[in-house]
C-alpha atoms as a PDB file:
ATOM      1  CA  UNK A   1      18.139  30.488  25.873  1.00  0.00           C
ATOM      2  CA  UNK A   2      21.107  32.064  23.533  1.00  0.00           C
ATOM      3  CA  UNK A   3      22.045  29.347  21.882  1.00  0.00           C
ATOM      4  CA  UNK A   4      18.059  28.458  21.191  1.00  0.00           C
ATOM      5  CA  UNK A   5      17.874  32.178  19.999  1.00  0.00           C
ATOM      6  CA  UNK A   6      21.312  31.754  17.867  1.00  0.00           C
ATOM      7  CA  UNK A   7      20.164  28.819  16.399  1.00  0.00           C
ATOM      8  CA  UNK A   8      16.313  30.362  15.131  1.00  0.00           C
ATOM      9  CA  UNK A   9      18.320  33.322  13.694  1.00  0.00           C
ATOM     10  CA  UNK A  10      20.291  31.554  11.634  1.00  0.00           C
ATOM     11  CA  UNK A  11      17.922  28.993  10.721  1.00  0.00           C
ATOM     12  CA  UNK A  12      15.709  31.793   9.576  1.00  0.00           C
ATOM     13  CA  UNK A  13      18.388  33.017   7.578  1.00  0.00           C
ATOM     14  CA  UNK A  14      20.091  29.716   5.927  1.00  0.00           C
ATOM     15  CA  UNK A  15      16.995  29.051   4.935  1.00  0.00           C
ATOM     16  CA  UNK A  16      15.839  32.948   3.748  1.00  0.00           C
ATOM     17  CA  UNK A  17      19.346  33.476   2.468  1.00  0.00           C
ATOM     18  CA  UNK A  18      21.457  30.395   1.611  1.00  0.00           C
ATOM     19  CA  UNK A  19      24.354  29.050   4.164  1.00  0.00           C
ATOM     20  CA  UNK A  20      27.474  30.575   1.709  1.00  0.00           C
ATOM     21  CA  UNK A  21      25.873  34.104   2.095  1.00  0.00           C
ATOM     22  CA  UNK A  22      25.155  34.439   5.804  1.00  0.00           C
ATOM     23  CA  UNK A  23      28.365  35.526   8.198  1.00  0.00           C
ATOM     24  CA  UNK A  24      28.752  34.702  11.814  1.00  0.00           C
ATOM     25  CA  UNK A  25      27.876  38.646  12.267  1.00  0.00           C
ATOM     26  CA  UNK A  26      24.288  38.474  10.102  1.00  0.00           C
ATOM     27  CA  UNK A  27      23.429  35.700  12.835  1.00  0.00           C
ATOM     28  CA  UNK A  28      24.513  37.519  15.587  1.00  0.00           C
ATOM     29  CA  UNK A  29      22.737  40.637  14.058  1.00  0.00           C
ATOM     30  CA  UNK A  30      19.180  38.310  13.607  1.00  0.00           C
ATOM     31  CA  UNK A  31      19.945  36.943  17.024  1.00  0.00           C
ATOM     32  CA  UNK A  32      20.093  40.126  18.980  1.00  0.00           C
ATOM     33  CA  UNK A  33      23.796  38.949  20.965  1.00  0.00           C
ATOM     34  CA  UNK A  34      27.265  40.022  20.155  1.00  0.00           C
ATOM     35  CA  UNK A  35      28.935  37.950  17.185  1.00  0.00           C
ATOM     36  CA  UNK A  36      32.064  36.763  19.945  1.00  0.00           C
ATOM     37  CA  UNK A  37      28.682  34.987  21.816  1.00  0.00           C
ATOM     38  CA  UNK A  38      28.040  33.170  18.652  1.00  0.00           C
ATOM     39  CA  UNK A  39      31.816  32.390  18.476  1.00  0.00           C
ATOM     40  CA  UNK A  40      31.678  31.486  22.519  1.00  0.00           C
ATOM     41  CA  UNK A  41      28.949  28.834  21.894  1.00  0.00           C
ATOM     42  CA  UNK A  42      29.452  27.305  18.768  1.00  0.00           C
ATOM     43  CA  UNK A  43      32.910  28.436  17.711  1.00  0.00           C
ATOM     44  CA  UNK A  44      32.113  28.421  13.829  1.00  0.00           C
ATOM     45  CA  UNK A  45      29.044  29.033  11.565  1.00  0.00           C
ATOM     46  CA  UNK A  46      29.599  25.544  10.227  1.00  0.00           C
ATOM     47  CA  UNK A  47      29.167  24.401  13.798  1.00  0.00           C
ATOM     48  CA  UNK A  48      25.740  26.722  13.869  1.00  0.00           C
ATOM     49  CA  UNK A  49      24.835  24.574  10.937  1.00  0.00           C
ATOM     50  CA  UNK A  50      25.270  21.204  11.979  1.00  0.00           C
ATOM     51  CA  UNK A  51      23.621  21.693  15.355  1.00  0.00           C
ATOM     52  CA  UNK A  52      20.338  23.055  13.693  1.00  0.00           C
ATOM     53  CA  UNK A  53      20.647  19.927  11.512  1.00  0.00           C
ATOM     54  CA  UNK A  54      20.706  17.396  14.116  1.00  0.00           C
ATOM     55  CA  UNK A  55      17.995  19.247  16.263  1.00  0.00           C
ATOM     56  CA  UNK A  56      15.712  19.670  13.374  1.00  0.00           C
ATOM     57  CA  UNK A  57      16.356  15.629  12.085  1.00  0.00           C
ATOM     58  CA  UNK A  58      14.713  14.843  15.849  1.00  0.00           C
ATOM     59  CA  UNK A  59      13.073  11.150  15.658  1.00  0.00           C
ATOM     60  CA  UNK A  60      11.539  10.887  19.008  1.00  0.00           C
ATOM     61  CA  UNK A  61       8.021   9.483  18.925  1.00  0.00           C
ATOM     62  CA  UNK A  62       9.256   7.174  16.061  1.00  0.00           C
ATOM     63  CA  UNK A  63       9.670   3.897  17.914  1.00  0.00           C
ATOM     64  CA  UNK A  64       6.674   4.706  19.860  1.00  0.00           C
ATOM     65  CA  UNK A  65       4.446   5.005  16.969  1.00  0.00           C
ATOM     66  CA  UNK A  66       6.101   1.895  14.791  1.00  0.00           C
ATOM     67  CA  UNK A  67       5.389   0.086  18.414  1.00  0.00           C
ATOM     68  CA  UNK A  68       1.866   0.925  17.702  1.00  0.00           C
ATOM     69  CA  UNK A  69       2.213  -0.206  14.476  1.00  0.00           C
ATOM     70  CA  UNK A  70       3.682  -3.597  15.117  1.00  0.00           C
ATOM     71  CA  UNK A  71       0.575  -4.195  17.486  1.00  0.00           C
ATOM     72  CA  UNK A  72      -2.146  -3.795  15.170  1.00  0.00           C
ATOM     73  CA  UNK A  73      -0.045  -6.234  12.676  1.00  0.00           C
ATOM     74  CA  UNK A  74      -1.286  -4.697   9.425  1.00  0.00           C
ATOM     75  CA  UNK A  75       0.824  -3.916   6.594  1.00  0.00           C
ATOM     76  CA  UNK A  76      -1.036  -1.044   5.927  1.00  0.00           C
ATOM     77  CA  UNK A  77      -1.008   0.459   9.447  1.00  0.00           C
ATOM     78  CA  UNK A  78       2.958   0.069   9.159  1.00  0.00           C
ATOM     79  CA  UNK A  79       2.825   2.371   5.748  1.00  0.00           C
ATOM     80  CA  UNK A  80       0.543   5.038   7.035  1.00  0.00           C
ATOM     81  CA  UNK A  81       2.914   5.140  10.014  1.00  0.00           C
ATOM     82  CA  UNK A  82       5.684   5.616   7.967  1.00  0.00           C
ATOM     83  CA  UNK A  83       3.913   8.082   5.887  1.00  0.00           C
ATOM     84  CA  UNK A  84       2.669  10.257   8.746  1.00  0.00           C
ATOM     85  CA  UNK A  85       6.773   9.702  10.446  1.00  0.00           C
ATOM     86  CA  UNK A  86       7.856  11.173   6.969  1.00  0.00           C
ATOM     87  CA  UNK A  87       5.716  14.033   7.521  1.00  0.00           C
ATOM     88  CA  UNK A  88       6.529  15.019  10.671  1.00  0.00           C
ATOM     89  CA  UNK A  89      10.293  15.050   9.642  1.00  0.00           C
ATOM     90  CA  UNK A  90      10.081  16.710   6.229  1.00  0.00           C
ATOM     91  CA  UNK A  91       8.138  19.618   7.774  1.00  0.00           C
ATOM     92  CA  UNK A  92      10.866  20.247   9.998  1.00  0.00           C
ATOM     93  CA  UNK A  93      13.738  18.916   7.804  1.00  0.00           C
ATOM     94  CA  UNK A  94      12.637  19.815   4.011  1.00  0.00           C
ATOM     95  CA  UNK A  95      14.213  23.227   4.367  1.00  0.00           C
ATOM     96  CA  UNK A  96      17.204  22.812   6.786  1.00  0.00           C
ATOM     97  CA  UNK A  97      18.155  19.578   3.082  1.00  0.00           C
ATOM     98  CA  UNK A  98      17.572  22.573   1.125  1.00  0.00           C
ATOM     99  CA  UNK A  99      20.110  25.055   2.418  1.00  0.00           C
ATOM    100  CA  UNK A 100      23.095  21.490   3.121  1.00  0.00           C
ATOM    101  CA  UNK A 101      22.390  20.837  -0.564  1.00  0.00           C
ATOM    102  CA  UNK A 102      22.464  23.890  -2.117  1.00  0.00           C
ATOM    103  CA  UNK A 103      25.481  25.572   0.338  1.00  0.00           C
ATOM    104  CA  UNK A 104      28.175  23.100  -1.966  1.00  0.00           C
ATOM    105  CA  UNK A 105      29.998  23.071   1.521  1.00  0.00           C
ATOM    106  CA  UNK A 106      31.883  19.906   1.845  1.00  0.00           C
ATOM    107  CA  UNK A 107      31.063  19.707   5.965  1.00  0.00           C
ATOM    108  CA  UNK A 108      27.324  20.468   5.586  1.00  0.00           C
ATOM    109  CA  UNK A 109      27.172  17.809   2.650  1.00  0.00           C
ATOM    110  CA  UNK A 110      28.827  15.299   4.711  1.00  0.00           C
ATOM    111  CA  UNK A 111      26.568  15.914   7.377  1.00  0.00           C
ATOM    112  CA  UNK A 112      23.577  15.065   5.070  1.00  0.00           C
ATOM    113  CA  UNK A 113      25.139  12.255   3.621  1.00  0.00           C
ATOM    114  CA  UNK A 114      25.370  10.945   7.559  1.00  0.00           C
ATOM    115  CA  UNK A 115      21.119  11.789   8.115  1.00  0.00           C
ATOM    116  CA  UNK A 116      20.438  10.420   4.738  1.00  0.00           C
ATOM    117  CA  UNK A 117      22.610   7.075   5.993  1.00  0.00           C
ATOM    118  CA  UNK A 118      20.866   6.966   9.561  1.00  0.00           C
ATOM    119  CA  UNK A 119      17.373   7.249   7.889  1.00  0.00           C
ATOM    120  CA  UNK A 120      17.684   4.405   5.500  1.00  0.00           C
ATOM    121  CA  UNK A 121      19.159   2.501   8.888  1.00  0.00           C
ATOM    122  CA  UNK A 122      16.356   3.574  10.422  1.00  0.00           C
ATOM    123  CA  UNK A 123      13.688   2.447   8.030  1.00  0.00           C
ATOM    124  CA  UNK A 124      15.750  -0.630   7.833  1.00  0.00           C
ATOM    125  CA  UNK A 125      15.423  -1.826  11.253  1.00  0.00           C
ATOM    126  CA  UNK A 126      11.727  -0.329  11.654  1.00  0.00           C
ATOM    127  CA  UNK A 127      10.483  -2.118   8.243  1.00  0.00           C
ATOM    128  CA  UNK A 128      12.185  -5.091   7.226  1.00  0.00           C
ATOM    129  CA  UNK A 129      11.012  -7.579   9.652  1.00  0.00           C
ATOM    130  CA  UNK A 130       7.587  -6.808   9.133  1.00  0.00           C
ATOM    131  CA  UNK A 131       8.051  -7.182   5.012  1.00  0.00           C
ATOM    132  CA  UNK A 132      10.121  -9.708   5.029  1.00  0.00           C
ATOM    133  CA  UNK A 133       7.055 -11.906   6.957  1.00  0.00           C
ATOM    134  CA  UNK A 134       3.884  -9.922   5.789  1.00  0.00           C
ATOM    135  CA  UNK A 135       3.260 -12.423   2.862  1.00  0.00           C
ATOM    136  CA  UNK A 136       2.210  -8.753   1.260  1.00  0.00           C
ATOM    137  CA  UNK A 137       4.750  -7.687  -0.807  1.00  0.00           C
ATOM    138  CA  UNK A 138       4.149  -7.224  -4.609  1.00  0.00           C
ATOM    139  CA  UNK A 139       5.304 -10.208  -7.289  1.00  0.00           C
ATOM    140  CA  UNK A 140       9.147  -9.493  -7.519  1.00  0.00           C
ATOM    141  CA  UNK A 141       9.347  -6.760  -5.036  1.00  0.00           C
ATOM    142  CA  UNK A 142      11.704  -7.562  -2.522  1.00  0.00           C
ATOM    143  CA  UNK A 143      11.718  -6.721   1.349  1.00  0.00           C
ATOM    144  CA  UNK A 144      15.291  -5.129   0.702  1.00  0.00           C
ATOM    145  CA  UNK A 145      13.765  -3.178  -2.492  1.00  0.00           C
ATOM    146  CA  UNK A 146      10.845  -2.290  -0.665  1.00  0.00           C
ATOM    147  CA  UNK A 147      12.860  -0.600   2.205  1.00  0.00           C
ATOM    148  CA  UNK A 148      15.034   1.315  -0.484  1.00  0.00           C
ATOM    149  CA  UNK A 149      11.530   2.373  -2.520  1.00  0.00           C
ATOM    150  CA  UNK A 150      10.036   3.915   1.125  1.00  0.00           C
ATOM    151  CA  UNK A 151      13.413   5.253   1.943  1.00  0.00           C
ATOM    152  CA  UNK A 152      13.681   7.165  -1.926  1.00  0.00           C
ATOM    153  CA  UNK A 153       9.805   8.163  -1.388  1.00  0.00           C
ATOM    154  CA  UNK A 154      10.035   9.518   2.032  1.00  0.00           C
ATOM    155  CA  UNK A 155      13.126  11.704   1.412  1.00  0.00           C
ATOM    156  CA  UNK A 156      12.732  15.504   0.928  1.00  0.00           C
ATOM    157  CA  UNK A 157      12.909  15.827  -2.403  1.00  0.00           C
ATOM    158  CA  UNK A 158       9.796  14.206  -3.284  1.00  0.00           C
ATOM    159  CA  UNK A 159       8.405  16.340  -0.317  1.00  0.00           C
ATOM    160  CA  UNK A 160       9.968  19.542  -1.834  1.00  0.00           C
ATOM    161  CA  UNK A 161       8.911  19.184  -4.861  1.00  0.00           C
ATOM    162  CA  UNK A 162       5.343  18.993  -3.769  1.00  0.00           C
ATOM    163  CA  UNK A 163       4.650  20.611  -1.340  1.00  0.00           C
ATOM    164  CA  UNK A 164       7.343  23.538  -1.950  1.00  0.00           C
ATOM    165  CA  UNK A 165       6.981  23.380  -5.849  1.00  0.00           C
ATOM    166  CA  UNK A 166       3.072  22.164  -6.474  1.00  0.00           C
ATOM    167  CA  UNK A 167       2.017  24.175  -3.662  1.00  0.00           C
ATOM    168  CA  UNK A 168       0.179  20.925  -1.877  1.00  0.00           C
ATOM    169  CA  UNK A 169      -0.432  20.600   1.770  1.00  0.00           C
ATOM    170  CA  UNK A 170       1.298  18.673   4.403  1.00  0.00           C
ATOM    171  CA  UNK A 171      -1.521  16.569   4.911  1.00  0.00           C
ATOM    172  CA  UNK A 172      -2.159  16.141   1.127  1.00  0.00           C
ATOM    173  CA  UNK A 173       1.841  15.008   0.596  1.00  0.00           C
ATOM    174  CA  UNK A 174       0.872  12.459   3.634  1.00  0.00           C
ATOM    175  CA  UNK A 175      -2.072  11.150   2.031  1.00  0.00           C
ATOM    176  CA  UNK A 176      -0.612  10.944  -1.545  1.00  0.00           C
ATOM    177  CA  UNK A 177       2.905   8.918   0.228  1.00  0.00           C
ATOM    178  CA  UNK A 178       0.516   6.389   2.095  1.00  0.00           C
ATOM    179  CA  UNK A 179      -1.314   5.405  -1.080  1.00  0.00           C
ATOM    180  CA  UNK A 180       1.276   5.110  -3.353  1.00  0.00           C
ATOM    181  CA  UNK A 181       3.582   2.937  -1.524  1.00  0.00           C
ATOM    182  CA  UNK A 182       0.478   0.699  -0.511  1.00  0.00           C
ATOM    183  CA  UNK A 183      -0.311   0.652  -4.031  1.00  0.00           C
ATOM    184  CA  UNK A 184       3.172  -0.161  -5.619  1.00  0.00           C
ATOM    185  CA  UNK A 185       4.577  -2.462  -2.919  1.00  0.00           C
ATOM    186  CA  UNK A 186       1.515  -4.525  -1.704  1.00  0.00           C
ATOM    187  CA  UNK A 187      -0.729  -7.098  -2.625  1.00  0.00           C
ATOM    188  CA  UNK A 188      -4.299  -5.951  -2.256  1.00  0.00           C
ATOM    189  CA  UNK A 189      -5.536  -8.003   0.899  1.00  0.00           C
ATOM    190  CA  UNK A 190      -7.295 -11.278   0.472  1.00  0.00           C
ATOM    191  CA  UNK A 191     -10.708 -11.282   2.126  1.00  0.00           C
ATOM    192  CA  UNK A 192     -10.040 -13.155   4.808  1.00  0.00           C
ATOM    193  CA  UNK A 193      -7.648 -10.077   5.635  1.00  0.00           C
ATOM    194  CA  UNK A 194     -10.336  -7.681   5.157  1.00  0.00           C
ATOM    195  CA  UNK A 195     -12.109  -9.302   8.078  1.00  0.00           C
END
């Protein structure tokens, strides 16, 4: 229950405050413990940082809901999955990027680096076997371009920028993602498709 409470507090204020400007004692201070605990349990603020990055960059639920994909065989099912998976990450992710980015620390930058690596991988595995047989993809769009295009799209930047800069919903960023990668990666369906 301390660490859960260590890691809120400083969550709260990496995010509020920027990483460079928060001390082991602010989180300890937000946190309600002595700063030794916070030294006890994660040894340095750097350490508070990276475990509040892996929890929030949490992908259970993924395979399940690709699984579900994969069974209804439809290229666009497999977007709006990925769309909706996007979501779910970049509301819990978009500001825990923010704070890595704009700390400049070499660790923290490494770390997202690693995430940003693991969710192309990810996207990879999930993705390319169903575009490389779909028969969908776009004249001159490759399955290998098409995984890079939904793995630029789904980052948090694009997220940021609308949802944190243009002030649109969740739901709305969700909505927008599924019908622009439908759009510019795949072949409208033929009608036997439709049917």
């Amino acid at each position: 229950m301390t660490k859960n409470r260590i890691l809120d507090a400083a969550s709260r204020l990496f995010v509020k405050s920027g990483y460079s400007s928060v001390t082991v004692e602010d989180i300890a201070l937000e946190a309600g413990v002595a700063h030794q605990t916070v030294y006890a349990v994660f040894r340095t603020k750097l350490a508070v940082a990276q475990t509040i990055i892996w929890s929030s960059f949490q992908t259970e639920g993924v395979d399940e809901l690709m699984a579900q994909a994969r069974e209804s065989g439809g290229m666009e099912v497999h977007i709006r999955t990925g769309a909706h998976i996007a979501r779910r990450l970049n509301e819990r992710f978009a500001a825990i990027v923010r704070f890595m980015r704009e700390s400049g620390d070499p660790g923290l930058l490494a770390e997202y680096q690693k995430i940003e690596g693991l969710r192309f991988d990810q996207i990879r595995a999930q993705m390319s076997p169903v575009l490389s047989t779909s028969g969908r993809l776009r004249g001159g769009i490759s399955p290998a371009d098409a995984v890079s295009s939904i793995w630029a799209m789904t980052g948090t930047d694009i997220y940021n920028q609308l949802v944190s800069g243009r002030r649109w919903t969740p739901a709305r960023y969700e909505e927008w993602l599924r019908d622009a990668l439908i759009n510019m990666l795949l072949e409208p369906p033929t009608t036997t498709e439709e049917a």
